[in-house]
C-alpha atoms as a PDB file:
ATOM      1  CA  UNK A   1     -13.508  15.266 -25.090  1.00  0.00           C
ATOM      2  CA  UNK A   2     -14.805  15.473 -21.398  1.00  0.00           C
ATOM      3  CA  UNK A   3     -14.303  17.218 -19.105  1.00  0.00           C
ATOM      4  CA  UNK A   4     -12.216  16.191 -16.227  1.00  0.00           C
ATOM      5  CA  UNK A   5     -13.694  18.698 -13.677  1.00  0.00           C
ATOM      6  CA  UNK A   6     -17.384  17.437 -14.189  1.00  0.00           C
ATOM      7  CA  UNK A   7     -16.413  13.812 -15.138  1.00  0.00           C
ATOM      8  CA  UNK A   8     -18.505  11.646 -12.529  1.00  0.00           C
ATOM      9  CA  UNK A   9     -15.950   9.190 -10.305  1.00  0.00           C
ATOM     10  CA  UNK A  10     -17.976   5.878 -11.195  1.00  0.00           C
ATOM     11  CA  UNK A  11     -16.322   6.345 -14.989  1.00  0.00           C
ATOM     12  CA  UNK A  12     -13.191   6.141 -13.974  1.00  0.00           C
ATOM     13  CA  UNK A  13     -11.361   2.298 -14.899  1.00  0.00           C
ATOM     14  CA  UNK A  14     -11.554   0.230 -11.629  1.00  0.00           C
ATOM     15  CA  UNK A  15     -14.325   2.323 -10.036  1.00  0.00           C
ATOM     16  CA  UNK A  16     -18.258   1.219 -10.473  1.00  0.00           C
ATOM     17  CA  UNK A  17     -21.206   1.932  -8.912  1.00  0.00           C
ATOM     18  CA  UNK A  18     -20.625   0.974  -5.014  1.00  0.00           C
ATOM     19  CA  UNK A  19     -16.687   1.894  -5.091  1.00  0.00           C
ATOM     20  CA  UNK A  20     -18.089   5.387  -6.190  1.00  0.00           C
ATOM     21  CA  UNK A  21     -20.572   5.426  -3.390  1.00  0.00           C
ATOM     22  CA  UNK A  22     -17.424   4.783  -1.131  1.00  0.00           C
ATOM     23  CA  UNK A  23     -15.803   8.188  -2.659  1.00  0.00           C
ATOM     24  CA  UNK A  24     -19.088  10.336  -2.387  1.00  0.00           C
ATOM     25  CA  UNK A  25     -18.763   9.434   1.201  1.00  0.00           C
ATOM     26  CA  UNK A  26     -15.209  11.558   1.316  1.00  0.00           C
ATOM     27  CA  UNK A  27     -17.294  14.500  -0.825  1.00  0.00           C
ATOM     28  CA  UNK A  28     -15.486  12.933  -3.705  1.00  0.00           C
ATOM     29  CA  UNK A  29     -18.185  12.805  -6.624  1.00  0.00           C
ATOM     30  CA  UNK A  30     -16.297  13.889 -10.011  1.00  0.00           C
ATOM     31  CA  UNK A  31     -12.281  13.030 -10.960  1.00  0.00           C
ATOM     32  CA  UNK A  32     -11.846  17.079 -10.450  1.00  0.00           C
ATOM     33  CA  UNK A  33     -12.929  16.138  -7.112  1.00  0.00           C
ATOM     34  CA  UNK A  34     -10.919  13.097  -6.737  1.00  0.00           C
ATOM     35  CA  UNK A  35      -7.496  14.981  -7.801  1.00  0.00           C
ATOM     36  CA  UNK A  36      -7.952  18.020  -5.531  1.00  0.00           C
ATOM     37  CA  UNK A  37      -8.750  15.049  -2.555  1.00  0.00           C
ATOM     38  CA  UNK A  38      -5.140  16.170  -0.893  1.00  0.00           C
ATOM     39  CA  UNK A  39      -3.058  13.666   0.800  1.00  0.00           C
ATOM     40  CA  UNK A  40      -2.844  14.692   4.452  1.00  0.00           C
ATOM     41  CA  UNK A  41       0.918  13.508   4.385  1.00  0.00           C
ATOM     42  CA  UNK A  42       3.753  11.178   3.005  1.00  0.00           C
ATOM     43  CA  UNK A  43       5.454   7.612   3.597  1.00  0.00           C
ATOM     44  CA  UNK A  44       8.525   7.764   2.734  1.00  0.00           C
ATOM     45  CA  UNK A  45      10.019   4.101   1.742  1.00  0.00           C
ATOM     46  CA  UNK A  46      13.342   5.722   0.390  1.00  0.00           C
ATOM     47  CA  UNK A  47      15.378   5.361   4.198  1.00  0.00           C
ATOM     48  CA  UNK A  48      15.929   1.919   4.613  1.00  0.00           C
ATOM     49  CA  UNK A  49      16.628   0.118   8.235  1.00  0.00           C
ATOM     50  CA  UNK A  50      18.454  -3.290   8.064  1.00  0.00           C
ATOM     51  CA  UNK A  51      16.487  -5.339   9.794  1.00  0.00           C
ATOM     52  CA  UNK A  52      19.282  -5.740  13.160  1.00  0.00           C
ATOM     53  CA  UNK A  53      18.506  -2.251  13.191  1.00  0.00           C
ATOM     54  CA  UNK A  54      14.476  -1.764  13.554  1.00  0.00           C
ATOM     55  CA  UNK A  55      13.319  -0.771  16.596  1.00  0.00           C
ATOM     56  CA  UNK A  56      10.629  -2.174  18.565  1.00  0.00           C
ATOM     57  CA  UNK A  57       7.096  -0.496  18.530  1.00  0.00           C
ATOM     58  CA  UNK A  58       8.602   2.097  15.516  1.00  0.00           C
ATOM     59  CA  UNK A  59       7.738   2.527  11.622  1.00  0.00           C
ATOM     60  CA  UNK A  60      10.412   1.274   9.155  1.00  0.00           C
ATOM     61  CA  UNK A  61      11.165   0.241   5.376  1.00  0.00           C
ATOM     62  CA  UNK A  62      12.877  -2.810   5.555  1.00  0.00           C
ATOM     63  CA  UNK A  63      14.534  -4.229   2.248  1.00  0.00           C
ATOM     64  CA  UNK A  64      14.688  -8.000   1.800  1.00  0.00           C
ATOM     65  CA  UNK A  65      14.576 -11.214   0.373  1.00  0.00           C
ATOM     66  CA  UNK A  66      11.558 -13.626   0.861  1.00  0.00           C
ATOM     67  CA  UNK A  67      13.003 -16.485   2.350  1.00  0.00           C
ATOM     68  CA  UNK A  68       9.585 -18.635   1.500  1.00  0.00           C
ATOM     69  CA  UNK A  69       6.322 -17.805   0.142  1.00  0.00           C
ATOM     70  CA  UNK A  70       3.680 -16.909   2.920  1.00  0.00           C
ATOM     71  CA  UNK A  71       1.577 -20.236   3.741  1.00  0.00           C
ATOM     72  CA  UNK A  72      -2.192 -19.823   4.928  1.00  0.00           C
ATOM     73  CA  UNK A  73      -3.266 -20.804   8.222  1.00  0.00           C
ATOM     74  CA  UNK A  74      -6.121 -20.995   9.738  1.00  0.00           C
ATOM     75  CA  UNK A  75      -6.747 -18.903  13.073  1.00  0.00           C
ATOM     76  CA  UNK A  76      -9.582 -20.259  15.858  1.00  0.00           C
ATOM     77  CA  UNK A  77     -12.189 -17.844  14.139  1.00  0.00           C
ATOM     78  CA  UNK A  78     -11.695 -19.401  10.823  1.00  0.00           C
ATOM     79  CA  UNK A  79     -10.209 -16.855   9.027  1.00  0.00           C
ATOM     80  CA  UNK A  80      -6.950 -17.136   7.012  1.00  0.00           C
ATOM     81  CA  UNK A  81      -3.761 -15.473   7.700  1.00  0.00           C
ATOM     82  CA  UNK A  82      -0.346 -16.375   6.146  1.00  0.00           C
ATOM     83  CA  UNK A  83       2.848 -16.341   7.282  1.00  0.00           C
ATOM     84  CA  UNK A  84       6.422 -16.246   6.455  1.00  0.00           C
ATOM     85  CA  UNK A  85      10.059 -14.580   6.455  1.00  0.00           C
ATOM     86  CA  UNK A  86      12.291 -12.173   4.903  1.00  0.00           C
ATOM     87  CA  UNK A  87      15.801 -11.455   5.223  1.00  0.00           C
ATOM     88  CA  UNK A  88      18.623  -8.975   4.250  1.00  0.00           C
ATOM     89  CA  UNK A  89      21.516 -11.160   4.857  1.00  0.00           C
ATOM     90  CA  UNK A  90      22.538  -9.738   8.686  1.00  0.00           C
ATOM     91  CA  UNK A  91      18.794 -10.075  10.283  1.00  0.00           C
ATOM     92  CA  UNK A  92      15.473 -12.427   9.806  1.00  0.00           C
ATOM     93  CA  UNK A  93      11.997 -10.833  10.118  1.00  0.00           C
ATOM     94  CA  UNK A  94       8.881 -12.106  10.289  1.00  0.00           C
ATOM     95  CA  UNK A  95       5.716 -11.304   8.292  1.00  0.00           C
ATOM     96  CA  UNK A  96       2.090 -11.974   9.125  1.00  0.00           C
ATOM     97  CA  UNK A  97      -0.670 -10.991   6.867  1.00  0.00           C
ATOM     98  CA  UNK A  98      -4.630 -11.518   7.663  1.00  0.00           C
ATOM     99  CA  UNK A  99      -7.077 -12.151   4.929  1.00  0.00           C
ATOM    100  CA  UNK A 100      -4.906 -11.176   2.323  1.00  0.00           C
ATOM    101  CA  UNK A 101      -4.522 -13.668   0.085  1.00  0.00           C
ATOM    102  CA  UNK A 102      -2.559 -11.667  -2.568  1.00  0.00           C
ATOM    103  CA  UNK A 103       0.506 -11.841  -0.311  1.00  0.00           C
ATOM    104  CA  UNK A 104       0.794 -15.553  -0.815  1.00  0.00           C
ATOM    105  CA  UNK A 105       0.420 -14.856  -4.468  1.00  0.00           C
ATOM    106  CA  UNK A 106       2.896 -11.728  -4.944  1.00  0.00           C
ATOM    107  CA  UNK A 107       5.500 -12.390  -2.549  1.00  0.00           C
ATOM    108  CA  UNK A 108       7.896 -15.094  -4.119  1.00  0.00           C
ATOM    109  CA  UNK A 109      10.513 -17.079  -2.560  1.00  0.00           C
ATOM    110  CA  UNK A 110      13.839 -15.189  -3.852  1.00  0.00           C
ATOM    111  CA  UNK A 111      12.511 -12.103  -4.505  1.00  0.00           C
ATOM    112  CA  UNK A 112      13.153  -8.569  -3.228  1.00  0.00           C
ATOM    113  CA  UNK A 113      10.889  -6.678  -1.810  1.00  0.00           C
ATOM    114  CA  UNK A 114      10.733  -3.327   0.804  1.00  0.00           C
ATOM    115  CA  UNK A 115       8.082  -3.973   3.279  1.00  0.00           C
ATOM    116  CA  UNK A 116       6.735  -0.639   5.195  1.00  0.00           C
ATOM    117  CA  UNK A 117       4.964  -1.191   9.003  1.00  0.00           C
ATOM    118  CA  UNK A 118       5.944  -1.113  12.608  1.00  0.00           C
ATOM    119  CA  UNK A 119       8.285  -3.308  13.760  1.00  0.00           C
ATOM    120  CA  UNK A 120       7.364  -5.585  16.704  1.00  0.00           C
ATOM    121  CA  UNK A 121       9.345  -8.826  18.986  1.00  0.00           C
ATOM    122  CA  UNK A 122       7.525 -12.281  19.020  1.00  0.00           C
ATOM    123  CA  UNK A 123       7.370 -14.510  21.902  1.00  0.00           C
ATOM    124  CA  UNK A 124      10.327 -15.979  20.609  1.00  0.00           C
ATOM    125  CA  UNK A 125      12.516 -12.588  20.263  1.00  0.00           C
ATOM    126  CA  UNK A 126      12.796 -12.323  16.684  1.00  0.00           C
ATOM    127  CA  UNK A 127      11.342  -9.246  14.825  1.00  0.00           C
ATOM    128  CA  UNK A 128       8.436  -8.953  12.959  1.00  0.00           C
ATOM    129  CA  UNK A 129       5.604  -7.088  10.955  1.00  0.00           C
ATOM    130  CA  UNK A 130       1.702  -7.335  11.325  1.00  0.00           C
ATOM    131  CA  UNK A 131       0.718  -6.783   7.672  1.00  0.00           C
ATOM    132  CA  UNK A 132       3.053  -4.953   6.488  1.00  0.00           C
ATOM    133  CA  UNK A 133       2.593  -2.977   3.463  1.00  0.00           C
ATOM    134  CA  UNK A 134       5.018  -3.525   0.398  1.00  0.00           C
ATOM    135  CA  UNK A 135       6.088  -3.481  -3.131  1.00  0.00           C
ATOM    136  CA  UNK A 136       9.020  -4.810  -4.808  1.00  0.00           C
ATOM    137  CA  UNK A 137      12.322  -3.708  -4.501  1.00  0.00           C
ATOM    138  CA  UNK A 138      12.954  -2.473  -7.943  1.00  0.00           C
ATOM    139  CA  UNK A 139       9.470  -0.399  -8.322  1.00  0.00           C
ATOM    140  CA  UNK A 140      11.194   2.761  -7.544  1.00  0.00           C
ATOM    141  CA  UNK A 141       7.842   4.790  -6.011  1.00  0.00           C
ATOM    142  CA  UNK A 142       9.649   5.630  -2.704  1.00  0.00           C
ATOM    143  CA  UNK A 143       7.075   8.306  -1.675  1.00  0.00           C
ATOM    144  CA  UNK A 144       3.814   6.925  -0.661  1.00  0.00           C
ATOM    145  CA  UNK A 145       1.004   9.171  -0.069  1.00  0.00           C
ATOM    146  CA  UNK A 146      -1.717   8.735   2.852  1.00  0.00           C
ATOM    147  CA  UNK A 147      -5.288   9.897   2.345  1.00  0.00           C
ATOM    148  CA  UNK A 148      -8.006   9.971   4.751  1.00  0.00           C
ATOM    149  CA  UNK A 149      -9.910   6.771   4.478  1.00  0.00           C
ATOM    150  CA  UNK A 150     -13.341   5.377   5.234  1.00  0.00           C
ATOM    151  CA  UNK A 151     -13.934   1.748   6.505  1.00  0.00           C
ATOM    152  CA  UNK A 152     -14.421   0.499   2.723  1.00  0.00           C
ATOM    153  CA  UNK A 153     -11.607   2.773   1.317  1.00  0.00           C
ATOM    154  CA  UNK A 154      -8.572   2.544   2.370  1.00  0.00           C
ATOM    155  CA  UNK A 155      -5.604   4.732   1.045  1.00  0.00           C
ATOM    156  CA  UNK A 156      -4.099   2.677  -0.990  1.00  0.00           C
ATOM    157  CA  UNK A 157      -7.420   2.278  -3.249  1.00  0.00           C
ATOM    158  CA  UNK A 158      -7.716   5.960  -3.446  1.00  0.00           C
ATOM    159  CA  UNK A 159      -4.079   6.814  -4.302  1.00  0.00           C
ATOM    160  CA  UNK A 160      -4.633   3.752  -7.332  1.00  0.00           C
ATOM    161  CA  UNK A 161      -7.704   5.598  -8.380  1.00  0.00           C
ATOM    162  CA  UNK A 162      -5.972   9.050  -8.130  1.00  0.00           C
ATOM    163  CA  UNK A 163      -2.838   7.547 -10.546  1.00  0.00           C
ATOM    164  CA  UNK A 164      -5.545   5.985 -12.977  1.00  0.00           C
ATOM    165  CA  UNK A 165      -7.160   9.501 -13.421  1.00  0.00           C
ATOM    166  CA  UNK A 166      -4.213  11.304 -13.745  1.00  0.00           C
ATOM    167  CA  UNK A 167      -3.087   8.773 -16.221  1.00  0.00           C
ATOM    168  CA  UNK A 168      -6.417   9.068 -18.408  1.00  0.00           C
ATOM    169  CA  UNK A 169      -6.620  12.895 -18.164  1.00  0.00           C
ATOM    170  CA  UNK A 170      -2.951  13.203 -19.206  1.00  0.00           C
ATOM    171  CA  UNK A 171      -3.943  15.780 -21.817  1.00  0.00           C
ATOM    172  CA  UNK A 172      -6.558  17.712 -20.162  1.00  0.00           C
ATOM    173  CA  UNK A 173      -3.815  18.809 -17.364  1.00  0.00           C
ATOM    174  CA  UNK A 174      -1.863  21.849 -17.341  1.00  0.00           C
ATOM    175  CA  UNK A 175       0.693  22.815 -14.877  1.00  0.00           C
ATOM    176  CA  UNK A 176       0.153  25.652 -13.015  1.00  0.00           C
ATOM    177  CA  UNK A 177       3.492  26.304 -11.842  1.00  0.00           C
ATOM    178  CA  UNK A 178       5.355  28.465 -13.821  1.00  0.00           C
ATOM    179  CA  UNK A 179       9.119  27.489 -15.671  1.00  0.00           C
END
């Protein structure tokens, strides 16, 4: 069996040689490293603002419906960025997402989803979000933790790779809280 404490980060699923080089970067080098890497706070998704409700220039969850997937277009640089909308029934908002391709693919027409980011007004006065982070509605993980991050790793990679360790090193962890 190894040992989770001296277990070096590039053998952990999803992480090879240049992703690790990314974690030594943080002082992360072994998974014992990686799961005492403390989140330096919490997102929490859980308190939900209908869109009529989300204030300009402030941080919300918003729960809705795609209303069409996200199309690609092209800015005057050349790179891609895709648009589209959401609603919850009472209120429309607006989602932009650059050079992520994966939106177009995960966000369906008809489907639920929470999106997470700071709520801004367009030229036209509608609402919307500048890459917004998000999930779908039914995933249930409410409380999103936020990790210092390097210009290659963001915190959403480490918090994956933190879930895959604790995940394969089920059996090597004890609690230390007592009953």
């Amino acid at each position: 069996m190894t040992d989770i404490k001296t277990t070096d980060i590039r053998f952990l699923k999803g992480i090879g040689d240049k992703r690790a080089e990314s974690f030594r970067r943080l002082g992360i080098h072994t998974v014992g490293d990686l799961l005492s890497f403390y989140p330096r706070g919490y997102e929490d998704w859980k308190s939900i603002t209908p869109i009529t409700e989300a204030r300009e220039d402030e941080t919300a969850a918003v729960k809705a419906v795609m209303i069409a997937r996200p199309m690609p277009i092209k800015t005057r640089s050349g790179k891609l960025m895709y648009r589209s909308s959401a609603t919850d029934g009472k209120g429309i908002i607006h989602l932009t997402f650059f050079n992520n391709r994966f939106a177009s693919q995960d966000l369906k027409e008809g489907q639920e989803f929470i999106f997470y980011g700071k709520v801004k007004i367009n030229d036209m006065g509608g609402k919307e979000m500048l890459s917004p982070r998000y999930m779908k509605a039914e995933a249930g993980e409410y409380l999103h933790p936020v990790y210092r991050q390097t210009a290659d790793l963001n915190s959403k990679a480490i918090g994956k790779a933190v879930k895959t360790a604790l995940e394969t090193f089920r059996g090597q962890l004890k609690d230390t809280l007592p009953q």
